[in-house]
Each structure stands twice: as structure tokens, then as C-alpha cells.
Protein backbone atom coordinates (compact mmCIF):
# COMPACT_ATOMS: atom_id res chain seq x y z
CA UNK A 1 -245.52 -39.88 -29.19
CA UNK A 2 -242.38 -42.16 -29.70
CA UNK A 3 -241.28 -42.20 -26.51
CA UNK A 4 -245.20 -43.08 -25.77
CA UNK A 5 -245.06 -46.02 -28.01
CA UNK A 6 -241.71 -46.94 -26.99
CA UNK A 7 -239.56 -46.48 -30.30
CA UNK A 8 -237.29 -44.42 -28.44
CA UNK A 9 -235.90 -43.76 -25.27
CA UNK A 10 -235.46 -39.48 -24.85
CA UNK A 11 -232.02 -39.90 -22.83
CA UNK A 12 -231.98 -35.65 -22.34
CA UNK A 13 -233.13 -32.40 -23.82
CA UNK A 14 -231.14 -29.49 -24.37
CA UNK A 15 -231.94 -25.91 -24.35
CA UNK A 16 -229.60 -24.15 -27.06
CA UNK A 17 -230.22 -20.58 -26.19
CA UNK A 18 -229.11 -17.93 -22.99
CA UNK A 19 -232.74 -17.81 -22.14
CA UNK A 20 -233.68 -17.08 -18.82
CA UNK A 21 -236.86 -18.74 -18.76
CA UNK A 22 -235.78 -21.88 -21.52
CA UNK A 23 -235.64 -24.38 -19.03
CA UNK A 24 -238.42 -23.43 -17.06
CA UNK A 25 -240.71 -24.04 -20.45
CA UNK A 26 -238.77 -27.38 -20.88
CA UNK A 27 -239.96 -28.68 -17.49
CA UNK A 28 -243.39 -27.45 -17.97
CA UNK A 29 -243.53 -29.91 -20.94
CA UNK A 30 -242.27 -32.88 -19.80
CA UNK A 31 -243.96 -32.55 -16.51
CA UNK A 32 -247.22 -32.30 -18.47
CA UNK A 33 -245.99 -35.53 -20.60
CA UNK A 34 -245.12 -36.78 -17.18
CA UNK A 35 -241.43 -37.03 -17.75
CA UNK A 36 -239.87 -34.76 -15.02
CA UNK A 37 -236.74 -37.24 -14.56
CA UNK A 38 -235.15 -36.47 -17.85
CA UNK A 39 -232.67 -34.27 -17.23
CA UNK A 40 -232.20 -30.81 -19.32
CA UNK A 41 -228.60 -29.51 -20.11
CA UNK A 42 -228.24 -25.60 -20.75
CA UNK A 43 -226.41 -24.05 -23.04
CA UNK A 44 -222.55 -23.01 -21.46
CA UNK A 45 -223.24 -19.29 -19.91
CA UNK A 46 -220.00 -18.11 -21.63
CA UNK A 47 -222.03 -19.11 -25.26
CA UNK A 48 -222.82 -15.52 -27.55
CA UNK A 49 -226.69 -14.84 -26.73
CA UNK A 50 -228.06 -15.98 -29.74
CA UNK A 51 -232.03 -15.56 -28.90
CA UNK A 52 -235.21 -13.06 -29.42
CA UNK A 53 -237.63 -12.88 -26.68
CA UNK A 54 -240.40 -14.89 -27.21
CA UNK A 55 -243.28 -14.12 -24.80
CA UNK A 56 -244.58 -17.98 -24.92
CA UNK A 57 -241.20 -19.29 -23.18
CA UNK A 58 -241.85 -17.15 -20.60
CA UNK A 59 -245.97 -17.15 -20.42
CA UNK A 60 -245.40 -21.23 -20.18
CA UNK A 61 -243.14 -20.81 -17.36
CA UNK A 62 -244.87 -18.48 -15.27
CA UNK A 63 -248.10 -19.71 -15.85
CA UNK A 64 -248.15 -23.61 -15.45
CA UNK A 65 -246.38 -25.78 -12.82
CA UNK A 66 -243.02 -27.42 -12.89
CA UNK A 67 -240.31 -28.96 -10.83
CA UNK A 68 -237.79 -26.87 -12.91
CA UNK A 69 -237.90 -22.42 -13.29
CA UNK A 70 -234.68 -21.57 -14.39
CA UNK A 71 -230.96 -23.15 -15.56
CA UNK A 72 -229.95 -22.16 -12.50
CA UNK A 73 -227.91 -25.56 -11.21
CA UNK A 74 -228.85 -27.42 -14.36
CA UNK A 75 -226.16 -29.33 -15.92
CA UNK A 76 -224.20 -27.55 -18.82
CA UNK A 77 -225.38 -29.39 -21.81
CA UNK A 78 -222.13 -30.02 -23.13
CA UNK A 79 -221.00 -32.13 -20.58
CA UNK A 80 -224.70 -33.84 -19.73
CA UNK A 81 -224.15 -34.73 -24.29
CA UNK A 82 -220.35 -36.33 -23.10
CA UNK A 83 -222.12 -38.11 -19.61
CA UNK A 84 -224.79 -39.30 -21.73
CA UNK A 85 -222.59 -40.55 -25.15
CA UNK A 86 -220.12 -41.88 -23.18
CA UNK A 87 -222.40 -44.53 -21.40
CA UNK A 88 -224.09 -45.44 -24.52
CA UNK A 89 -223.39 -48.10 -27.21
CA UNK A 90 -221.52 -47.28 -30.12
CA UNK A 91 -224.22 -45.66 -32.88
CA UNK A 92 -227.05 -46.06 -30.34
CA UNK A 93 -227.81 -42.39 -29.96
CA UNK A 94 -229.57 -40.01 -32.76
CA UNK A 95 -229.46 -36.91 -31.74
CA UNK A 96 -232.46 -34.57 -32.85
CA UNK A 97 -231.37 -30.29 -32.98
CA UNK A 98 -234.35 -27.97 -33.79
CA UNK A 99 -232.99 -24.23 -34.01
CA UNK A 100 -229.77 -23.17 -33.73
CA UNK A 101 -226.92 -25.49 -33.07
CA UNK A 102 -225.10 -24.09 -30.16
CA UNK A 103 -224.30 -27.14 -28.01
CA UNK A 104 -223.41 -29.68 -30.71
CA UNK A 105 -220.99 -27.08 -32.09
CA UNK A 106 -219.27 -26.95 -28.77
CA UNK A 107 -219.44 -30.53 -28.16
């Protein structure tokens, strides 16, 4: 709804978890928001799994269309966090975590 009303600007979304199907639900929602071109940045496949299976990440997946299925040849969050920070403006990212805190820990 921000990004609707154009109080922010969502620069990237990052998946914190090893989850196989974590991306795939990502792109499912921003293709039904219409926002397929923001890029999603997985969590480094060396992380600790640090997730539960939860049968909606995968039922969204499988079940509704979406440019994106997996992490395979996604962008390793980390580095899509320094691509992103570095172009930016001094203090003109917030950065928003919901869950664990995986990638801003290895940041």
C-alpha cells in the first residue's frame, strides 16, 4: 500500500530462510501486486537452515503463476543488500526484517 501511494520505493526483498520454495512465494506476490522487476536476494546457501515447513510457501508456489520458482540463479541477498546500499544516498534506505535475521547478520 506504500509503495501504491508512493511513500516508498521497495528497492528489493529478501528471503531469510533455506527454503526451497521461498522465492517462488515471493514472486507470486509481487507478480500479483504487479511488481515482477524487483529483484529478490536469497539467503547465502552455506547459512544454518533455520526454517519449519510451512505448507502455504509451497501451496502459493505451486499453485499460482510467477516469473520466479525457485532461488535457483537469484542473487545472494547479501551482496544484492551491498549493490543496493552502495548506490543509495547516505540514510536513504530503511530496511524492514520480519522473522529471523539471517541476512542482515551476515551483512
Amino acid at each position: 500500500a506504500l509503495q501504491d501511494r508512493g511513500e516508498v520505493e521497495l528497492q528489493a526483498i529478501m528471503l531469510d530462510t533455506r527454503s526451497s520454495a521461498g522465492a517462488g512465494a515471493i514472486s507470486v506476490l509481487q507478480h500479483w501486486y504487479g511488481r515482477d522487476g524487483i529483484p529478490i536476494g536469497v539467503v547465502d546457501p552455506d547459512a544454518p537452515s533455520n526454517i519449519y515447513s510451512h505448507s502455504y510457501v509451497y501451496q502459493l508456489r505451486n499453485d499460482w503463476e510467477a516469473p520466479i520458482r525457485s532461488s535457483a540463479g537469484l542473487p545472494r541477498a547479501v551482496d544484492l543488500y551491498r549493490r543496493i546500499l552502495g548506490a543509495a544516498d547516505d540514510k536513504s534506505i530503511a530496511i524492514s526484517s520480519v522473522g529471523v535475521l539471517t541476512n542482515l547478520e551476515h551483512l
